[in-house]
C-alpha atoms as a PDB file:
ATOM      1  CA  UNK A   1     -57.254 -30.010  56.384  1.00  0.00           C
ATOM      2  CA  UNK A   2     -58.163 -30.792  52.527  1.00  0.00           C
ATOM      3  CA  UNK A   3     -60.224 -33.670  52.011  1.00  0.00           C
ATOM      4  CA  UNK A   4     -61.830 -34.988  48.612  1.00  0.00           C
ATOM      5  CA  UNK A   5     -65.494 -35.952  49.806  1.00  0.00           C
ATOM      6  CA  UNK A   6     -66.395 -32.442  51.873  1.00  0.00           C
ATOM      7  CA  UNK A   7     -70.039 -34.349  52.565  1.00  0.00           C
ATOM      8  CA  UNK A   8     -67.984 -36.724  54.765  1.00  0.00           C
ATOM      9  CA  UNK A   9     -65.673 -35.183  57.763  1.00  0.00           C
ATOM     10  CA  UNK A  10     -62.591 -37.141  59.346  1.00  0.00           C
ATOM     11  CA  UNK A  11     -62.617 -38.301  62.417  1.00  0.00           C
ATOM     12  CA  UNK A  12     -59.006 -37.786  64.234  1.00  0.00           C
ATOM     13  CA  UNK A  13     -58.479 -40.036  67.237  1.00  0.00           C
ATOM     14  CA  UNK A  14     -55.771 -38.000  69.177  1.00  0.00           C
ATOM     15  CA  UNK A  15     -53.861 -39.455  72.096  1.00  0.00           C
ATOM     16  CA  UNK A  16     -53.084 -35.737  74.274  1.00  0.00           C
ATOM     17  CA  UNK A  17     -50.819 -37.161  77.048  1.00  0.00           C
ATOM     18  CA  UNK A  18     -51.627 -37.317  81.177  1.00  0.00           C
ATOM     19  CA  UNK A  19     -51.606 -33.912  82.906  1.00  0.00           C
ATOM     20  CA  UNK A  20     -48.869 -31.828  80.788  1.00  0.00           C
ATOM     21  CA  UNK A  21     -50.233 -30.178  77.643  1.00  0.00           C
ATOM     22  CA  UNK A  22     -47.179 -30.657  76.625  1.00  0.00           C
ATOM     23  CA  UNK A  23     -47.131 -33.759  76.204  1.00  0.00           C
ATOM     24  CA  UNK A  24     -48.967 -34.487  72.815  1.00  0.00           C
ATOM     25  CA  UNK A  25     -47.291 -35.040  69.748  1.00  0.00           C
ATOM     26  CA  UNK A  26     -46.363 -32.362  67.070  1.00  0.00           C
ATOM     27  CA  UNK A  27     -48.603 -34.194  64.838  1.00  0.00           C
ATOM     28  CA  UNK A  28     -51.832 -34.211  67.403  1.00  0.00           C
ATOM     29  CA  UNK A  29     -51.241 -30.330  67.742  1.00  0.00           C
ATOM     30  CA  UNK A  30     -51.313 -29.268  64.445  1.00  0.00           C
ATOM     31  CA  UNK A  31     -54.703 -31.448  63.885  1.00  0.00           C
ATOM     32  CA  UNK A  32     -56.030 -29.678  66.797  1.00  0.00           C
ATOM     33  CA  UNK A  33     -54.971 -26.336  65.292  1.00  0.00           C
ATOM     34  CA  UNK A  34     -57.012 -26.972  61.965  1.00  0.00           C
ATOM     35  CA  UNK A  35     -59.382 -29.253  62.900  1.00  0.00           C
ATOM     36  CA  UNK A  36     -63.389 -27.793  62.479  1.00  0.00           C
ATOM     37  CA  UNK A  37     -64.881 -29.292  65.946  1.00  0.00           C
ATOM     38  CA  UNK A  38     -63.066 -31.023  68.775  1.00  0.00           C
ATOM     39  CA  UNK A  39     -64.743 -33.780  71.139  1.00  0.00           C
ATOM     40  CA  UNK A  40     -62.723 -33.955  74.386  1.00  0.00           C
ATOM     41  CA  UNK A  41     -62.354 -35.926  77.608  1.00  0.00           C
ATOM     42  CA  UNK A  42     -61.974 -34.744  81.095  1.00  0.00           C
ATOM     43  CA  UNK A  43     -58.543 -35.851  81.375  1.00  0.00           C
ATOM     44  CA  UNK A  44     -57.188 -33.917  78.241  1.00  0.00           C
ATOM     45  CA  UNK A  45     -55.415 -30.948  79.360  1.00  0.00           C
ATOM     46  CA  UNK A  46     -57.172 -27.958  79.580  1.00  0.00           C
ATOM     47  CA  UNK A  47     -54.825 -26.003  77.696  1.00  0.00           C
ATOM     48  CA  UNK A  48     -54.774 -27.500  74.579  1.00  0.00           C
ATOM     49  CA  UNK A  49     -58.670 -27.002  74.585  1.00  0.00           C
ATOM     50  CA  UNK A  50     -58.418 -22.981  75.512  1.00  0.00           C
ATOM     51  CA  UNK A  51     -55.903 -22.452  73.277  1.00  0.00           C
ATOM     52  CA  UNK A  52     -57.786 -23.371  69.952  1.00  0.00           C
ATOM     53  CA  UNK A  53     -59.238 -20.717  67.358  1.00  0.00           C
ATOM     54  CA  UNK A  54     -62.055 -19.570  68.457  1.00  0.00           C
ATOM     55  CA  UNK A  55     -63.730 -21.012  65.177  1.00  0.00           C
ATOM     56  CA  UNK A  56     -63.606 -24.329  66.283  1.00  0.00           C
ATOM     57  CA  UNK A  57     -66.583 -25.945  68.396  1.00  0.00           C
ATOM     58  CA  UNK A  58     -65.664 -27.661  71.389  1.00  0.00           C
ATOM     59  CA  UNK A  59     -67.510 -30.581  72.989  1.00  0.00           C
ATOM     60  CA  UNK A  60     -67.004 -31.873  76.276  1.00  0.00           C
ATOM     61  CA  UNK A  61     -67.400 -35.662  76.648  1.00  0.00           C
ATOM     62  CA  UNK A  62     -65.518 -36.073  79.649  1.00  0.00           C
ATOM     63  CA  UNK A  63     -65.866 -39.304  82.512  1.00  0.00           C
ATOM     64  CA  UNK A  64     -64.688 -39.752  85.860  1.00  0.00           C
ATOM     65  CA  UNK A  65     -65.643 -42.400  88.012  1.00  0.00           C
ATOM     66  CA  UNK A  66     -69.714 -42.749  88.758  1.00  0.00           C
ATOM     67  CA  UNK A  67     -69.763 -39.576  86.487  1.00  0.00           C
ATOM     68  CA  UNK A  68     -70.469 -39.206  82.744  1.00  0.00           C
ATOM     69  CA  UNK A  69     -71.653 -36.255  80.924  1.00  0.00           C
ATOM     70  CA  UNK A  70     -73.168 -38.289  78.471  1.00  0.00           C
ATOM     71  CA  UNK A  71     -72.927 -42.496  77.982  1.00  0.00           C
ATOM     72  CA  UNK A  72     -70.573 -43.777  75.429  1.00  0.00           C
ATOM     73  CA  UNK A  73     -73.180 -44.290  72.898  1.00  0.00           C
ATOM     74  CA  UNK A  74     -74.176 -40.917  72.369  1.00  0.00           C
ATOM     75  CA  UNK A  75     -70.235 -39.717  72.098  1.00  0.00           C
ATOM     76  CA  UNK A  76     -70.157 -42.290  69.594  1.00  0.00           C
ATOM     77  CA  UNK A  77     -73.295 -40.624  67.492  1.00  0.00           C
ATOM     78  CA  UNK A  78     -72.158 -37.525  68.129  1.00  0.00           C
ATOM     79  CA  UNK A  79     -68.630 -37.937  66.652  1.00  0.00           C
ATOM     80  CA  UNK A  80     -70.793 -39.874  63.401  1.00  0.00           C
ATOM     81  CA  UNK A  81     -72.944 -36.742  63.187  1.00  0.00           C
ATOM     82  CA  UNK A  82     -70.534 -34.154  63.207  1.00  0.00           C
ATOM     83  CA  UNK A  83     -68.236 -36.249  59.927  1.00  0.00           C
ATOM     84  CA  UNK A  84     -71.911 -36.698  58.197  1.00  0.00           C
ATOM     85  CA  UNK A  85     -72.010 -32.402  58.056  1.00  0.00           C
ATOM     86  CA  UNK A  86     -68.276 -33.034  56.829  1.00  0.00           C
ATOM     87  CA  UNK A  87     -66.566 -31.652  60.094  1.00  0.00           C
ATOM     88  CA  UNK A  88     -63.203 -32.848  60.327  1.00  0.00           C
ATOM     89  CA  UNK A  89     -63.373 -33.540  64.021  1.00  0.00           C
ATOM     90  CA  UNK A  90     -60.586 -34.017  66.869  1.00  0.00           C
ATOM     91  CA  UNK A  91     -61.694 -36.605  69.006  1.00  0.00           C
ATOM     92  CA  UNK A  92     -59.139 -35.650  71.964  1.00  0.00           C
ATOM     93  CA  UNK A  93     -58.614 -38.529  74.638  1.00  0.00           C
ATOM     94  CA  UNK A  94     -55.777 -38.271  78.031  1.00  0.00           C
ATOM     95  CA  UNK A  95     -53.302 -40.396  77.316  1.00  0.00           C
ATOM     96  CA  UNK A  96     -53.014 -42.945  74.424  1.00  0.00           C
ATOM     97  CA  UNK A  97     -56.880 -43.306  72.594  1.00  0.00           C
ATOM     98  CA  UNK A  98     -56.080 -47.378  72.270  1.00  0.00           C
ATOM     99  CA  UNK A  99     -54.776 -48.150  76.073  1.00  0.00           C
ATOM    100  CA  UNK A 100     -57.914 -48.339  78.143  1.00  0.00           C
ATOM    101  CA  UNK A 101     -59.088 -45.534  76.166  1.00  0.00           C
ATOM    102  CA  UNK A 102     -62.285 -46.726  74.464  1.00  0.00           C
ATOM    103  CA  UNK A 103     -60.488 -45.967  71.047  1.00  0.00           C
ATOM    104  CA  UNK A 104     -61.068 -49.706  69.785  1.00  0.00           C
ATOM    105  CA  UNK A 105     -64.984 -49.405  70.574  1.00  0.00           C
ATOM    106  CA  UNK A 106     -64.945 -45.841  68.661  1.00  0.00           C
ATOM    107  CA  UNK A 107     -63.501 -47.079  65.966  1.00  0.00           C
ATOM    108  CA  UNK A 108     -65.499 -50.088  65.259  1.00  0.00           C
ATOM    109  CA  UNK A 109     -68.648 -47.545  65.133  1.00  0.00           C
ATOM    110  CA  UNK A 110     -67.058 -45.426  63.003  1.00  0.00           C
ATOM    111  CA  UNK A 111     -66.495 -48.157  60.597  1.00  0.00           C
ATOM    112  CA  UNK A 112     -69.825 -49.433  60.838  1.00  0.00           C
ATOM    113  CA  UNK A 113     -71.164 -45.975  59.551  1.00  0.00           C
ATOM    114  CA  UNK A 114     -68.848 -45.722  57.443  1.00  0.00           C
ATOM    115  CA  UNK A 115     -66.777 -43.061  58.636  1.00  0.00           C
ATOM    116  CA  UNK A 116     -63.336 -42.282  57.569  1.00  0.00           C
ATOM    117  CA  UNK A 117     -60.857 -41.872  60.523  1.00  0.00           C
ATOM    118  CA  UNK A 118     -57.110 -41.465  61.389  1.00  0.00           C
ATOM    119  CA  UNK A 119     -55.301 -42.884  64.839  1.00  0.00           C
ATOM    120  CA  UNK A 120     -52.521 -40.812  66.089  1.00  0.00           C
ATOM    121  CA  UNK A 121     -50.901 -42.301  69.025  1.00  0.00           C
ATOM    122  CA  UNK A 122     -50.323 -40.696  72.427  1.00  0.00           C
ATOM    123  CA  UNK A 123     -47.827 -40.721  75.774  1.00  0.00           C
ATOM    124  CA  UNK A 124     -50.032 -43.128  77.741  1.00  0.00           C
ATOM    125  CA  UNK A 125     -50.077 -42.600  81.614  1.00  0.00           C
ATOM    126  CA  UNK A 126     -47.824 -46.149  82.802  1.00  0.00           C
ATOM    127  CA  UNK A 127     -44.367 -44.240  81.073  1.00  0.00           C
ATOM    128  CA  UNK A 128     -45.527 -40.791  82.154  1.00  0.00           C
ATOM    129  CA  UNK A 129     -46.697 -40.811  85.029  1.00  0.00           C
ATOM    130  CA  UNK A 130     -44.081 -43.349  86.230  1.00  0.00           C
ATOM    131  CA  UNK A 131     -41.413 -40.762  84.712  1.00  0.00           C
ATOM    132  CA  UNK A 132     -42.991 -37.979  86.742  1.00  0.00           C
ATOM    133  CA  UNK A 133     -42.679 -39.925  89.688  1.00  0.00           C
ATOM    134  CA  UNK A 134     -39.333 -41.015  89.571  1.00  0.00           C
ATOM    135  CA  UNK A 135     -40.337 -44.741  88.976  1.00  0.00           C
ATOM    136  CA  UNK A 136     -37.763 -46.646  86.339  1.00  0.00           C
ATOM    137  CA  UNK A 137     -40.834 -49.308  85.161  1.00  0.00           C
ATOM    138  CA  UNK A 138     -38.236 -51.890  83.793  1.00  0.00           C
ATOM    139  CA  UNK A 139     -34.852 -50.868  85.513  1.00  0.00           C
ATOM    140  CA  UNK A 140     -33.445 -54.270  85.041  1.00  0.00           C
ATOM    141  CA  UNK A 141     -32.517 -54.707  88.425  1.00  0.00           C
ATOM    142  CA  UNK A 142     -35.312 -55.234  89.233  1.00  0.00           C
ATOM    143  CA  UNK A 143     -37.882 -55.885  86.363  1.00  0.00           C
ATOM    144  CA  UNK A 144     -37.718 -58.079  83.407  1.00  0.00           C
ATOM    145  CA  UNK A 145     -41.190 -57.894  82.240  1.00  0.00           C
ATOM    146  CA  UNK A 146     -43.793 -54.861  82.520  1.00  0.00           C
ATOM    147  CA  UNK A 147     -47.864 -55.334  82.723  1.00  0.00           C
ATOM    148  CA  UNK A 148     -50.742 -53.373  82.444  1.00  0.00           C
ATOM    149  CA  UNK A 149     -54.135 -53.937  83.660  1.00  0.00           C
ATOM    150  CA  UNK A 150     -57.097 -52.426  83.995  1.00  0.00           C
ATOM    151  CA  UNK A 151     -58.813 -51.970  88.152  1.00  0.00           C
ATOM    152  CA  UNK A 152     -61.778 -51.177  86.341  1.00  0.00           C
ATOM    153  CA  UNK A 153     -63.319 -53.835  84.479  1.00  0.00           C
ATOM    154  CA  UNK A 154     -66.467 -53.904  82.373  1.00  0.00           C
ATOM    155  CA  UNK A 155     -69.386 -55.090  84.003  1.00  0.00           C
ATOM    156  CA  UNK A 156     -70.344 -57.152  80.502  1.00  0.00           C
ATOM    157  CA  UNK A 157     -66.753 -58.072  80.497  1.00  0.00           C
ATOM    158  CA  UNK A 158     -65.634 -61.853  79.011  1.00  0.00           C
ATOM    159  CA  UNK A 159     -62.020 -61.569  79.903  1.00  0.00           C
ATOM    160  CA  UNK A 160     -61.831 -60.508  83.714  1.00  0.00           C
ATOM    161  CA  UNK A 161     -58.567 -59.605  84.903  1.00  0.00           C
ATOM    162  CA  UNK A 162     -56.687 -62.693  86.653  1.00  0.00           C
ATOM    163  CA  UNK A 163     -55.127 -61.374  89.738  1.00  0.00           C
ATOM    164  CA  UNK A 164     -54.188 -64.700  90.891  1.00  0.00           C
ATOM    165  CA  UNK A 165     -52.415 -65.794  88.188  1.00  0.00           C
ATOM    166  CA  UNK A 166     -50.868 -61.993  88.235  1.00  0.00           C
ATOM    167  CA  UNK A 167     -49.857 -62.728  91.549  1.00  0.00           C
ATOM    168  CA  UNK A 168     -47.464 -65.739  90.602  1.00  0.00           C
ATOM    169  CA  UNK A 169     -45.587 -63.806  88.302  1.00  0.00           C
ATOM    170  CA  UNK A 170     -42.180 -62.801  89.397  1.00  0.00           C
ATOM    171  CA  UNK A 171     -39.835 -60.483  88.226  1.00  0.00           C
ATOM    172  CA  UNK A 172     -41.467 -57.587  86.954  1.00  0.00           C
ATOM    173  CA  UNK A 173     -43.340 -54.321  87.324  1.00  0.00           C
ATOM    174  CA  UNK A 174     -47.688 -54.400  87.053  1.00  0.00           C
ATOM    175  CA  UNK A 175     -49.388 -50.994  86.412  1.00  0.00           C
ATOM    176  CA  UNK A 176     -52.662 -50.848  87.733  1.00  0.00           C
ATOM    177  CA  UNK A 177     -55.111 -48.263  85.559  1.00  0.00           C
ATOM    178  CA  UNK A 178     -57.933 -46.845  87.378  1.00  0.00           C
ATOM    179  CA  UNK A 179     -58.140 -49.420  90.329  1.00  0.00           C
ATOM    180  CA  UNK A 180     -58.463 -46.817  93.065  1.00  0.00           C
ATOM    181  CA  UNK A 181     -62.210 -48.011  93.795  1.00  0.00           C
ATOM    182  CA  UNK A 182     -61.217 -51.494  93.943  1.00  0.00           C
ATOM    183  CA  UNK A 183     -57.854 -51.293  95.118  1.00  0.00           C
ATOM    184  CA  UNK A 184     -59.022 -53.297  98.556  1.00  0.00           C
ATOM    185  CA  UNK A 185     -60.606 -56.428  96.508  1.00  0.00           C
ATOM    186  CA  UNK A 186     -57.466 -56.266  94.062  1.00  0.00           C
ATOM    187  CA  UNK A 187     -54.908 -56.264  96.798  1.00  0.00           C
ATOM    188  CA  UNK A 188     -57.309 -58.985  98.725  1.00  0.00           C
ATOM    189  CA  UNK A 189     -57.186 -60.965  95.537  1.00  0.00           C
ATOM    190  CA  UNK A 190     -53.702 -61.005  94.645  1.00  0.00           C
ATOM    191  CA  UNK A 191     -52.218 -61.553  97.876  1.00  0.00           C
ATOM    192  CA  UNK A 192     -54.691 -64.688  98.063  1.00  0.00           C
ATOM    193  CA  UNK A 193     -52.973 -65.634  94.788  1.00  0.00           C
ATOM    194  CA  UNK A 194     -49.558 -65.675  96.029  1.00  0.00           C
ATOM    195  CA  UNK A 195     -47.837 -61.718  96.166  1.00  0.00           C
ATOM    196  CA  UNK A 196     -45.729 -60.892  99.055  1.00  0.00           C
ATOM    197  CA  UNK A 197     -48.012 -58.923 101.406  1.00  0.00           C
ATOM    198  CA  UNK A 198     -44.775 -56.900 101.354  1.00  0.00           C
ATOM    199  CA  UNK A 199     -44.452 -56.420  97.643  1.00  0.00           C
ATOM    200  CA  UNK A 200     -43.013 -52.422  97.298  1.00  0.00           C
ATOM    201  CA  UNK A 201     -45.997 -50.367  96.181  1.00  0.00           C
ATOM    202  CA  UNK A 202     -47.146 -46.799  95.006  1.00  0.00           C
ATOM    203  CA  UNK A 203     -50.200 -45.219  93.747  1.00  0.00           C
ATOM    204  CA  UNK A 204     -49.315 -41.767  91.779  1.00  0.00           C
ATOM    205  CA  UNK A 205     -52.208 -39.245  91.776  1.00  0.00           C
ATOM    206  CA  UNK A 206     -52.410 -36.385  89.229  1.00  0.00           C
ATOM    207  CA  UNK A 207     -49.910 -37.699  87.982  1.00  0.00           C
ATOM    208  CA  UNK A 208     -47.342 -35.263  85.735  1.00  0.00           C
ATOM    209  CA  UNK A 209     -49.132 -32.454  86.602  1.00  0.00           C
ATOM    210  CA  UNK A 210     -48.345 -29.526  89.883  1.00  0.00           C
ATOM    211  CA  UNK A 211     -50.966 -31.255  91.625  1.00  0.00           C
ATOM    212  CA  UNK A 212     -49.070 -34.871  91.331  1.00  0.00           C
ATOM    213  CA  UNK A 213     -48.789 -37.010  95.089  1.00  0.00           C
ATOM    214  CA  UNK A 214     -47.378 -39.899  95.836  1.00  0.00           C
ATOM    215  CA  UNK A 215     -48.544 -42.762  98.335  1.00  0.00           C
ATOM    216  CA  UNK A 216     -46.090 -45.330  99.054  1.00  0.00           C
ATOM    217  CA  UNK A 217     -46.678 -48.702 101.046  1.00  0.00           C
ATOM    218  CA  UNK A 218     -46.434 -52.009 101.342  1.00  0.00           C
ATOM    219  CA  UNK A 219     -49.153 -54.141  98.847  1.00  0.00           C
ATOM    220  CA  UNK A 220     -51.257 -55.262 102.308  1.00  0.00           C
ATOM    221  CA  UNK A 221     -51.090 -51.975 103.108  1.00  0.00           C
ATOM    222  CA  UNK A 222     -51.912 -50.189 100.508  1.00  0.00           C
ATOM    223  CA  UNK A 223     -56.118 -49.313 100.826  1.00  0.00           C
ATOM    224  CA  UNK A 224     -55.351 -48.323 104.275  1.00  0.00           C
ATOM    225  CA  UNK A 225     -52.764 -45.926 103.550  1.00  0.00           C
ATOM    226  CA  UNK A 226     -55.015 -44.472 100.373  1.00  0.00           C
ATOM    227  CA  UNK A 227     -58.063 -44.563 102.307  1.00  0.00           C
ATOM    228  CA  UNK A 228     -56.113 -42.449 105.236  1.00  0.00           C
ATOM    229  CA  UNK A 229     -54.634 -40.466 102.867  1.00  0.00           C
ATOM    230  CA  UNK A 230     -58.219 -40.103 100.934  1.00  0.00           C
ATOM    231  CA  UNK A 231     -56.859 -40.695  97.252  1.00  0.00           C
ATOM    232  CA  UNK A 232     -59.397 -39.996  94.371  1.00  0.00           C
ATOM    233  CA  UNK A 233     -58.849 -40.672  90.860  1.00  0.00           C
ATOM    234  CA  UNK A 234     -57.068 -40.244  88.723  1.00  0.00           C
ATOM    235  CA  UNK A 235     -54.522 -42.568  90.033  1.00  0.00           C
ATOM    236  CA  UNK A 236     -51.940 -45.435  88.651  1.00  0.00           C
ATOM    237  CA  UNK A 237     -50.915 -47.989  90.871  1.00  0.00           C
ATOM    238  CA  UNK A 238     -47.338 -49.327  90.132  1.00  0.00           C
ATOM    239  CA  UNK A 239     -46.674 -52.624  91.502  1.00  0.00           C
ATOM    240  CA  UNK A 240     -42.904 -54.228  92.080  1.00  0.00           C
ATOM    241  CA  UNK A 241     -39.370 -53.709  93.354  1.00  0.00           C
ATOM    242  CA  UNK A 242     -38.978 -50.857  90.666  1.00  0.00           C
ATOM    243  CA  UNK A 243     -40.863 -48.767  93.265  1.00  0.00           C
ATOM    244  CA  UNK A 244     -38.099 -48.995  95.874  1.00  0.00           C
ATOM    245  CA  UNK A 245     -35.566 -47.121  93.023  1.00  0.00           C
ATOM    246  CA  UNK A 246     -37.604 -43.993  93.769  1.00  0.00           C
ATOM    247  CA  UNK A 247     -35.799 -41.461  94.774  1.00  0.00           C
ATOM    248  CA  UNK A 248     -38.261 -39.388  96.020  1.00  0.00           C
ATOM    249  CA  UNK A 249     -38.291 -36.600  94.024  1.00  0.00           C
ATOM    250  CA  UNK A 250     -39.254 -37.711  90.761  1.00  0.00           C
ATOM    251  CA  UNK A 251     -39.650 -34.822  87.829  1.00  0.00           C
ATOM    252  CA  UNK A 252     -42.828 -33.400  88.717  1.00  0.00           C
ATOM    253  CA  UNK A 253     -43.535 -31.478  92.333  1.00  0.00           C
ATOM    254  CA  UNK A 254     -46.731 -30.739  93.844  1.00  0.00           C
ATOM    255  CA  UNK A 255     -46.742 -26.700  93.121  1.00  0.00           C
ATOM    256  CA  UNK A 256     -47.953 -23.734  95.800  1.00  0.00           C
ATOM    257  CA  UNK A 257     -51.125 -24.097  94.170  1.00  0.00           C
ATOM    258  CA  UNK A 258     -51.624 -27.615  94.009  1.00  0.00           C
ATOM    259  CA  UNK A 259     -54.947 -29.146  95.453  1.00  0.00           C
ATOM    260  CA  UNK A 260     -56.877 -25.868  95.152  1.00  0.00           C
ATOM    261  CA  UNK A 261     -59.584 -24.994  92.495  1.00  0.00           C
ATOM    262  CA  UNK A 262     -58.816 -21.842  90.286  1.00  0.00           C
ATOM    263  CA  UNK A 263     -60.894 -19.909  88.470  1.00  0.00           C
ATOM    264  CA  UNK A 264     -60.248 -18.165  85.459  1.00  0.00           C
ATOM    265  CA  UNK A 265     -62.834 -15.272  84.478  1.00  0.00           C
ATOM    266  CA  UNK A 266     -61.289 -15.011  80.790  1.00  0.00           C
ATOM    267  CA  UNK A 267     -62.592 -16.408  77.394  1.00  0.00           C
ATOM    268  CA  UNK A 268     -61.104 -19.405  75.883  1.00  0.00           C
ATOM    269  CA  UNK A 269     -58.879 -17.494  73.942  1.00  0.00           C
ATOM    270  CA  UNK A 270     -57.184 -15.317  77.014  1.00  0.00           C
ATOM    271  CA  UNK A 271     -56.912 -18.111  79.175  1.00  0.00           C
ATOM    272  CA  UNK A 272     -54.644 -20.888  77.906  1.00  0.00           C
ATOM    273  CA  UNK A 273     -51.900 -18.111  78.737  1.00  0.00           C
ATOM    274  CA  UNK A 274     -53.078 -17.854  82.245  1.00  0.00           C
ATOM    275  CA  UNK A 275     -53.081 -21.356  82.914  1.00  0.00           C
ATOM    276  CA  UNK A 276     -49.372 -21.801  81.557  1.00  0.00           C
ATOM    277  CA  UNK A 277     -48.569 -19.644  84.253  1.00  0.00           C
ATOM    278  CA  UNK A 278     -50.018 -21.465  86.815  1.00  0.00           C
ATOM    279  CA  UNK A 279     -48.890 -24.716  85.919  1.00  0.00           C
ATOM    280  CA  UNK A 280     -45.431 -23.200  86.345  1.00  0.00           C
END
């Protein structure tokens, strides 16, 4: 990467995909490839992180659910930091960096500091994941409209998500993004606003990736059937008759391997090899 002001670094907001490495862009790989320092979130494929020269610093941001290696604010400052030393830096995020991503709150700090920076767009989880599991989102049998929503809201959060109003909608598909914890009051909330309690649903865990399950139920059913079945995140919950058009099988198959942990004793460079393999 050239750039005219070498005191001041680039920030590159890079959408990797769900689960397959292979699912980022031709453009996000080749930033990756020649980028100085990459800042990376749990869900980004390992791969595309053991792969890289070994020249290039890596920093693990990554959050799961009640877990953060470090809050939002300091990712923020560290991404700021690393342009002021005139890094060009790869901030790598699962999935698309501006749907529920945290990519709009990024950005505004990086403009506030006055930070160049460059968006490039990735596959988000609703068409992947939905793809892996066999789910057509608007097959128009059966959908006219699609919606996504968020199961895990902001606590300072203005605009809450209106499940009742959700719930009078027909017609159409709703994706649910991370709403495993509070899948129960969800449900509870939009059957109470006027969803069938029999409304065909499925929550898709790991989705595209060997380790990928599917749990299928009725809406009223649904926590039951995920508690029973103990799903963890990350999970999308696809709401709608689109569900029913499963056939099952979907593109992606839980592997021999899937559900265990695997450890590779090779460096960064040696290992993105080894981990092809296994996702085969």
């Amino acid at each position: 990467m050239s750039r005219d002001t070498p005191e001041t670094g680039t920030i590159y907001l890079v959408g990797a995909g769900p689960g397959h490495p292979g699912l980022i862009t031709r453009l996000g790989h080749q930033l990756l490839q020649d980028c100085d320092a990459v800042v990376y979130d749990d869900l980004a494929p390992y791969e595309l992180v053991a792969e890289l020269p070994p020249n290039i610093v890596r920093y693990y941001v990554g959050k799961r659910a009640g877990r953060h290696s470090r809050p939002q604010k300091e990712t923020n400052s560290l991404l700021i930091s690393l342009a002021e030393k005139g890094l060009n830096v790869v901030r790598l995020k699962g999935g698309d960096p501006f749907i529920f991503g945290r990519g709009g709150e990024e950005v505004t700090r990086l403009k506030e500091a006055g930070v160049p920076f460059r968006i490039v767009p990735g596959v988000t989880a609703v068409t992947a994941v939905a793809a892996g599991a066999g789910i057509p989102l608007t097959d128009r049998r059966d959908a006219a409209w699609l919606l996504m929503a968020t199961g895990h809201e902001a606590a300072s959060a203005s605009l809450p998500v209106p499940w009742e109003e959700i719930a009078a909608l027909r017609g159409g598909t709703v994706v649910i993004y991370m709403g495993v914890g509070a899948l129960p009051e969800i449900v509870k909330r939009l059957i109470s606003g006027g969803a069938a309690p029999d409304t065909h649903a499925a929550v898709v865990v790991s989705g595209y990736t060997g380790a990928q399950r599917i749990v299928t139920a009725e809406l009223a059913d649904l926590p039951r059937s995920c508690a029973e079945q103990d799903v963890q995140p990350p999970a999308l919950v696809i709401l709608g008759d689109v569900v029913k058009r499963m056939d099952g099988v979907g593109w992606m198959q839980p592997g021999v391997l899937a559900g265990r942990r695997i450890l590779i004793t090779r460096p960064y460079e040696a290992s993105a090899e080894i981990c092809g393999i296994l996702r085969k």
